[in-house]
Protein backbone atom coordinates (compact mmCIF):
# COMPACT_ATOMS: atom_id res chain seq x y z
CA UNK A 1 69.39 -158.38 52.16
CA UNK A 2 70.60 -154.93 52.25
CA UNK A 3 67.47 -152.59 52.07
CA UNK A 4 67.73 -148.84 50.45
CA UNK A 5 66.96 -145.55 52.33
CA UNK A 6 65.91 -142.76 50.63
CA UNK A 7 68.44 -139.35 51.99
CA UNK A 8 67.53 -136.16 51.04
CA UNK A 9 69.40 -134.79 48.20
CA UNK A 10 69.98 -131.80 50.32
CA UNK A 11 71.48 -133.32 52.79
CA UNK A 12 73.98 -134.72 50.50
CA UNK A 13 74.68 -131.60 48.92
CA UNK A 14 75.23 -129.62 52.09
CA UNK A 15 77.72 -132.79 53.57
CA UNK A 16 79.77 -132.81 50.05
CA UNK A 17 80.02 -128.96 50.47
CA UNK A 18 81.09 -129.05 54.12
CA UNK A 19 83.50 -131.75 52.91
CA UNK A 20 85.70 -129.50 50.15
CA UNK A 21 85.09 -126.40 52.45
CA UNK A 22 87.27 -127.95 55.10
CA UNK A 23 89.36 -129.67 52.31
CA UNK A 24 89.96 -126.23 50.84
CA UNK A 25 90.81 -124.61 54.56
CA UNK A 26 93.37 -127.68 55.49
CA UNK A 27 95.21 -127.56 52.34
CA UNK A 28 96.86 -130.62 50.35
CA UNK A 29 98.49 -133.18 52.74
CA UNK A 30 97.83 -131.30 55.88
CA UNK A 31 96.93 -134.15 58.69
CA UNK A 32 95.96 -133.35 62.56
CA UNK A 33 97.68 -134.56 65.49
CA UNK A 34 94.57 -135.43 67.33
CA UNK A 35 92.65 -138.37 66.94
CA UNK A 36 89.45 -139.26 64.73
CA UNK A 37 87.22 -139.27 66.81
CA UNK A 38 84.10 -140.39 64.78
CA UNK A 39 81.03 -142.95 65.08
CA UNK A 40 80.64 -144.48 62.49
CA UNK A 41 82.83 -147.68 63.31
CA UNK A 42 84.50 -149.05 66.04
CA UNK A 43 88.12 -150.10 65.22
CA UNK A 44 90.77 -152.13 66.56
CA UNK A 45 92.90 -149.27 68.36
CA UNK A 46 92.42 -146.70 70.98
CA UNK A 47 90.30 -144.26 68.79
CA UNK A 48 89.82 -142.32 71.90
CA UNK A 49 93.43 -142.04 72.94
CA UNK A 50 95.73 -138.93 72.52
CA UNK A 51 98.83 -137.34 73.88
CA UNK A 52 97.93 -134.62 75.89
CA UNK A 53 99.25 -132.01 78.01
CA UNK A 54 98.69 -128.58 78.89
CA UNK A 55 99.62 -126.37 75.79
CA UNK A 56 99.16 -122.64 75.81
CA UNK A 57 97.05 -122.17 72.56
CA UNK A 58 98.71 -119.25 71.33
CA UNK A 59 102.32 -120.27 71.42
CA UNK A 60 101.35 -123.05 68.95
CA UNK A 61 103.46 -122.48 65.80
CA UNK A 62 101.59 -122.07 62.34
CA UNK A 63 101.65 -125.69 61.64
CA UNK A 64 102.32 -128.75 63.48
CA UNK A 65 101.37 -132.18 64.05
CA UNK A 66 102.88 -135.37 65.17
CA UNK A 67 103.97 -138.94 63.65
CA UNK A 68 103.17 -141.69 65.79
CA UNK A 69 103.06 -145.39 66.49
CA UNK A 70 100.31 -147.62 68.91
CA UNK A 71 100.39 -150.76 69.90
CA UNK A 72 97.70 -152.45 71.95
CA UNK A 73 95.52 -155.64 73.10
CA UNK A 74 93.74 -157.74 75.81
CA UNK A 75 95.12 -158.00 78.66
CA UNK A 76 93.52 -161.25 79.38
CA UNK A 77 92.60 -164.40 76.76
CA UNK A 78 89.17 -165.77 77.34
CA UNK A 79 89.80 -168.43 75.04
CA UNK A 80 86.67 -167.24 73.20
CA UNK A 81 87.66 -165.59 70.62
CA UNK A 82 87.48 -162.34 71.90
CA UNK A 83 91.32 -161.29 72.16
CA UNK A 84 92.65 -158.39 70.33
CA UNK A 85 96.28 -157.23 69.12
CA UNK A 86 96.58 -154.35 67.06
CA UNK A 87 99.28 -151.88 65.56
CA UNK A 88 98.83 -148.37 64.09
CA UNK A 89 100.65 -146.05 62.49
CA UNK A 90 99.60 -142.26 62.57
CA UNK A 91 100.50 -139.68 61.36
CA UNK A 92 98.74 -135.59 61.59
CA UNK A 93 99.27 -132.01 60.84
CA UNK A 94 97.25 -129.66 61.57
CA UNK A 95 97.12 -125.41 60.37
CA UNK A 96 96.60 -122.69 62.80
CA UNK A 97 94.03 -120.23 60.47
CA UNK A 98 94.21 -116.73 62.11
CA UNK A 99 94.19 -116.57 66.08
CA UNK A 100 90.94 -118.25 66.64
CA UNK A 101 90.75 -121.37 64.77
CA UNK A 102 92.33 -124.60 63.39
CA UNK A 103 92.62 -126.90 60.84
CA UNK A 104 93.71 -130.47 60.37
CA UNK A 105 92.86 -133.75 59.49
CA UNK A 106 94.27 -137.27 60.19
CA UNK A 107 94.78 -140.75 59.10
CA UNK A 108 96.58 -144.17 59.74
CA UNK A 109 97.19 -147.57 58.93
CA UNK A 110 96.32 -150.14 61.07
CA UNK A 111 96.92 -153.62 61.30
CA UNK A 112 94.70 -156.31 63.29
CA UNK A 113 97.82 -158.83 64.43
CA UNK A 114 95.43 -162.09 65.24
CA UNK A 115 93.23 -161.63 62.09
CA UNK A 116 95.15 -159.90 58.72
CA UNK A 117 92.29 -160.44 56.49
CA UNK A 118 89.61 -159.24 58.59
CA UNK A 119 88.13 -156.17 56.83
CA UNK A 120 88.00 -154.45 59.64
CA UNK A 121 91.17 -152.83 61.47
CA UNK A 122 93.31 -153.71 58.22
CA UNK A 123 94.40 -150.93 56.59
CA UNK A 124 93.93 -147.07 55.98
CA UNK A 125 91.92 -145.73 58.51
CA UNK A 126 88.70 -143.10 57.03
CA UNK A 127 89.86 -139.67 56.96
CA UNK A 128 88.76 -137.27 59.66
CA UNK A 129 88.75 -133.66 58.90
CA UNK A 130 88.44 -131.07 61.61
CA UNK A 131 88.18 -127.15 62.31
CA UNK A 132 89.30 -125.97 65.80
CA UNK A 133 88.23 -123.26 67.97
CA UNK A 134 90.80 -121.68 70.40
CA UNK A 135 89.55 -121.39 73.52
CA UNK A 136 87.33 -118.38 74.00
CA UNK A 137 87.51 -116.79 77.81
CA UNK A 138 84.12 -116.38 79.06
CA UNK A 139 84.32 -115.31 82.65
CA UNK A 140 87.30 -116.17 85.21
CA UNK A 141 86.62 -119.35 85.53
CA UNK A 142 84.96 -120.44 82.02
CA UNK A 143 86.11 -120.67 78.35
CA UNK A 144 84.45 -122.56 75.66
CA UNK A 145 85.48 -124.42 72.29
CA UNK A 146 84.16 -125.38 69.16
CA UNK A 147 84.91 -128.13 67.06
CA UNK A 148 83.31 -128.81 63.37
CA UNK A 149 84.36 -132.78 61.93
CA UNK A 150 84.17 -134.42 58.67
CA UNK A 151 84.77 -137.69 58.06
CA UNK A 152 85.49 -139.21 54.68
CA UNK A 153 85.47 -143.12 54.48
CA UNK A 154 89.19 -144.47 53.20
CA UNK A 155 88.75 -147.82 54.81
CA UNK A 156 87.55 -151.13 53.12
CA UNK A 157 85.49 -151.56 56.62
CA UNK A 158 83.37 -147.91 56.00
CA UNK A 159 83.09 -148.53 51.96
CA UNK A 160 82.01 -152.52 51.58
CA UNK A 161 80.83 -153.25 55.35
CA UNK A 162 78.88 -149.94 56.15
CA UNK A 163 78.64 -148.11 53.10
CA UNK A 164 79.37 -145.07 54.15
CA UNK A 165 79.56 -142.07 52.23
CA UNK A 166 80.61 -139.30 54.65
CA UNK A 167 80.17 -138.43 58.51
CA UNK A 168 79.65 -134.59 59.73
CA UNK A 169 79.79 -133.75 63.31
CA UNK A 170 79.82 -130.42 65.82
CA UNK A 171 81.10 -130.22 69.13
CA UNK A 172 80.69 -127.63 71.92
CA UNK A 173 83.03 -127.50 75.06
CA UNK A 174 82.99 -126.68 78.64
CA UNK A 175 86.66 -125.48 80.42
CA UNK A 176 85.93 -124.69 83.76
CA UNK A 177 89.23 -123.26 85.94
CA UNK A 178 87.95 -121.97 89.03
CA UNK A 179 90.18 -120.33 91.41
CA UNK A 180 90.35 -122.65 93.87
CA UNK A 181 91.10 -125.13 91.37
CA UNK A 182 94.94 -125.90 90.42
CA UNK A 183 96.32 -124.56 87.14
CA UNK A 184 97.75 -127.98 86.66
CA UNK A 185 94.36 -129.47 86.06
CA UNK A 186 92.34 -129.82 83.21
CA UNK A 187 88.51 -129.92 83.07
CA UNK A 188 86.14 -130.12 80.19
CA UNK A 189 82.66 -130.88 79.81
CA UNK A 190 81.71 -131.91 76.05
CA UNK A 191 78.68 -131.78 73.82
CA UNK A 192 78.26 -132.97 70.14
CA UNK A 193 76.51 -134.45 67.71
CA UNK A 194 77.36 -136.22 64.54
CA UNK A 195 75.05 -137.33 61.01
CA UNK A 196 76.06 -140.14 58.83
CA UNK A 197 75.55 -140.36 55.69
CA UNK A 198 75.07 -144.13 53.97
CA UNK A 199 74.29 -145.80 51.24
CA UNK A 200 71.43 -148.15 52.64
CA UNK A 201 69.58 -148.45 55.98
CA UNK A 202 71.77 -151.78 56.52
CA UNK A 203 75.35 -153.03 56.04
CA UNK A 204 76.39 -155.38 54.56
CA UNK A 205 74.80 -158.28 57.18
CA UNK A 206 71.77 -156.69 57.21
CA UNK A 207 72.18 -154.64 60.44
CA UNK A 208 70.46 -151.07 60.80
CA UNK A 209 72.90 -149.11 60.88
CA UNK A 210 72.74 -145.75 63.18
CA UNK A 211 72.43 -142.03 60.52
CA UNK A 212 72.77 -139.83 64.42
CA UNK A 213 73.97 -140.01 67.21
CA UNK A 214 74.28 -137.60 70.50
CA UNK A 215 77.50 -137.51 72.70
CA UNK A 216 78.02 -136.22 76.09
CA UNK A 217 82.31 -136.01 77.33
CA UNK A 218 83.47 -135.56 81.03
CA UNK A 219 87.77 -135.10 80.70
CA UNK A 220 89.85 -134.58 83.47
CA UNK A 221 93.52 -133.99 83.36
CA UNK A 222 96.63 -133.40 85.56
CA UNK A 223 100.00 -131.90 84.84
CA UNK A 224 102.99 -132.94 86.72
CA UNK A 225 106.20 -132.05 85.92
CA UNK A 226 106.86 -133.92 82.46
CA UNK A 227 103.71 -136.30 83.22
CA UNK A 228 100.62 -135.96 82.55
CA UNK A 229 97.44 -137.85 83.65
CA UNK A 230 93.83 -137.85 82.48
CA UNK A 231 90.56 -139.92 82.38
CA UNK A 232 88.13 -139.14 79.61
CA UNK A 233 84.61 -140.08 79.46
CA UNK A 234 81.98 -140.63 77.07
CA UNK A 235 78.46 -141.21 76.55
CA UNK A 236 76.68 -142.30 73.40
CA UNK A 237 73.36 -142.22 71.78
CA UNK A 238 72.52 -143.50 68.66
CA UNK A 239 69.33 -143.20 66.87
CA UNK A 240 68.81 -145.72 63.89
CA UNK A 241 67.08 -145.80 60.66
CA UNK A 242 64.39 -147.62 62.20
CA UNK A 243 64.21 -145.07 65.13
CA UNK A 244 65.44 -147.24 67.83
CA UNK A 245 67.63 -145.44 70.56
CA UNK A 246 71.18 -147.60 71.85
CA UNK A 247 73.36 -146.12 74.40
CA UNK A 248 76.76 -147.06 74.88
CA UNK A 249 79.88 -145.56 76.82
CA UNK A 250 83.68 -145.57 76.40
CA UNK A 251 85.97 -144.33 79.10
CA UNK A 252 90.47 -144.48 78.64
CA UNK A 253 92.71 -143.63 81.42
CA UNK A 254 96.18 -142.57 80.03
CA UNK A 255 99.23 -141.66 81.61
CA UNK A 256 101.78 -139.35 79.17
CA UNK A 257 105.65 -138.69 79.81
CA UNK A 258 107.59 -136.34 77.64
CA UNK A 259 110.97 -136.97 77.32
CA UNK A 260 111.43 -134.26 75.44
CA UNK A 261 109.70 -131.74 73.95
CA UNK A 262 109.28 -133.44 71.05
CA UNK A 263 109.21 -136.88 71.81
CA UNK A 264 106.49 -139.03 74.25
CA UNK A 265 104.98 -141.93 75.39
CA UNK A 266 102.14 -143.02 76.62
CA UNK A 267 100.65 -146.07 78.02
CA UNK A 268 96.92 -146.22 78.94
CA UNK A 269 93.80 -148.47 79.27
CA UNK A 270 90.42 -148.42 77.27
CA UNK A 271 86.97 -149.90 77.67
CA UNK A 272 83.73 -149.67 75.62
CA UNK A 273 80.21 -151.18 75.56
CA UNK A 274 76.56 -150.99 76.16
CA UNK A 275 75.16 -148.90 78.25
CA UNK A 276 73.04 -151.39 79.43
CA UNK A 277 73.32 -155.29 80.29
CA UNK A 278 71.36 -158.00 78.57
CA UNK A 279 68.25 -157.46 80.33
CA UNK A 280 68.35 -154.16 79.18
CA UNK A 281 67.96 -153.05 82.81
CA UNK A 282 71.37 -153.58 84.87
CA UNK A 283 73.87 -150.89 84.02
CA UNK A 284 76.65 -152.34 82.12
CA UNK A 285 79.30 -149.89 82.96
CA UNK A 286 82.61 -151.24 84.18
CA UNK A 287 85.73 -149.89 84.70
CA UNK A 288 88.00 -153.31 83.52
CA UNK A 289 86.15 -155.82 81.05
CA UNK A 290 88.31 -158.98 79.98
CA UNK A 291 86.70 -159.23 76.59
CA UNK A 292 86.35 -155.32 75.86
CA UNK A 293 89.26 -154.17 77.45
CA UNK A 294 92.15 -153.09 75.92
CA UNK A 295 95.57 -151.76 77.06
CA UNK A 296 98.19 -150.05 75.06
CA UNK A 297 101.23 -147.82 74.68
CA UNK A 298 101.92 -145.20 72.31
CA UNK A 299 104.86 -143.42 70.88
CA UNK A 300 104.94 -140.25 69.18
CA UNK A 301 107.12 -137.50 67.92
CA UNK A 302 106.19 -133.77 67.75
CA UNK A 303 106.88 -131.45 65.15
């Protein structure tokens, strides 16, 4: 049985005005390029996964975006169960606001090709909202970034399963380009933090679900020529309703070509999990898993 939590009425009221604030800077039917990148579910695709490259922030153009498509699965069939096939179509736009900051949001529909009436990964994705810093130069070899997220639950999976009302987030970043370092590679540490916002302590099975959760991002990136390479990181806490602490991580290694400068491809791997193993000792982290692994490849047009 689903029990009720009692949230703050503040809290609400400060989430539902960070919500139309961002709505308000974005601007009808403005969607960003990048990807949601929230916590409170775990879909079917690559949430993780982006086309990137090195982009000089300034020459961006007052809005852009992309229109994409992703397809993905296991690589391997256990014969338990565990195999996954997916397809996603994505689309984003996102607003440049002054020389600092900007805007977007983005959404997609997603289909779960080995189970269409599973309520989760069927569908419209939940709506992620974001505001952008440009990079801010610190020192020679250090800039930071900023990033402020709202998400808004669209999908059948957020509203009946979780019952979520909203998801608000900050991020903090590290780019470190020493001297002796090549101008073709990309490093970032990340730091960020994210509050959901539900109906009840437990969804819809009567699991707690998790109201925060901490994240810590190591990226890594190389240009080369019109490819470009890059392994991204992450670590998660989550703290639940009922104050336990589960840590998980979820790593993708994607290679990008452009074959032109609007139009790429990308193909990369995925893997998340638990931290820890059963035991609650052994580490759990691995680099391929059979039954969490998942390859793709993704298409995408520029604009």
């Amino acid at each position: 049985m689903r029990r009720p939590t009692v949230l703050p009425d503040q809290l609400r009221t400060q989430t539902a005005v960070a919500a139309v604030v961002l709505l308000a800077i974005v601007g009808a039917g403005l969607f960003s390029s990048a990807p949601a990148h929230a916590d409170v579910s775990t879909t079917t695709g690559t949430s993780n996964s982006t086309l990137k490259g090195k982009v000089d922030p300034q020459s961006l153009p007052p809005v852009f975006g992309s229109v994409g498509y992703e397809y993905g699965g296991s690589a391997v069939d256990s014969k338990d169960g565990s195999l996954q096939a997916f397809q996603s179509l994505f689309v984003g736009i996102n607003r440049r606001l002054g020389k600092d900051w900007i805007a977007g949001a983005k959404i997609s529909v997603d289909q779960d090709l080995r189970y269409s009436d599973a309520l989760q990964g069927n569908g419209i994705s939940d709506l992620a909202l974001g505001l952008s810093q440009m990079p801010q130069v610190r020192t020679s070899w250090l800039s930071t970034t900023s990033k402020y997220s709202v998400v808004l639950p669209a999908s059948n999976y957020s509203q009946s399963q979780l019952g979520l009302e909203a998801s608000a987030g900050a991020d903090v970043g590290l780019l470190l380009t020493p001297s002796w370092m090549s101008k073709d590679v990309m490093l970032s540490l990340g730091l960020g933090g994210s509050r959901n916002f539900h109906k009840y302590s437990t969804d819809a099975s009567g699991n707690i679900l998790n109201p925060w959760s901490v994240r810590e991002d190591l990226f890594a990136g190389y240009s080369l020529g019109k490819f470009f390479f890059d392994i991204d990181f992450l670590h998660r806490s989550a703290f639940s309703y009922n104050n336990d602490i589960s840590e998980s991580f979820e790593h993708t290694e994607e290679a990008a070509y452009s074959f032109t400068p609007a139009w790429r491809m990308a193909l990369g791997h995925t893997n998340r999990g638990s931290w820890l193993g059963a035991n609650g000792v052994d580490s759990n982290l691995k680099l391929i898993d059979p039954n969490a692994s998942i390859f793709y490849v993704m298409v995408a047009w520029k604009f």
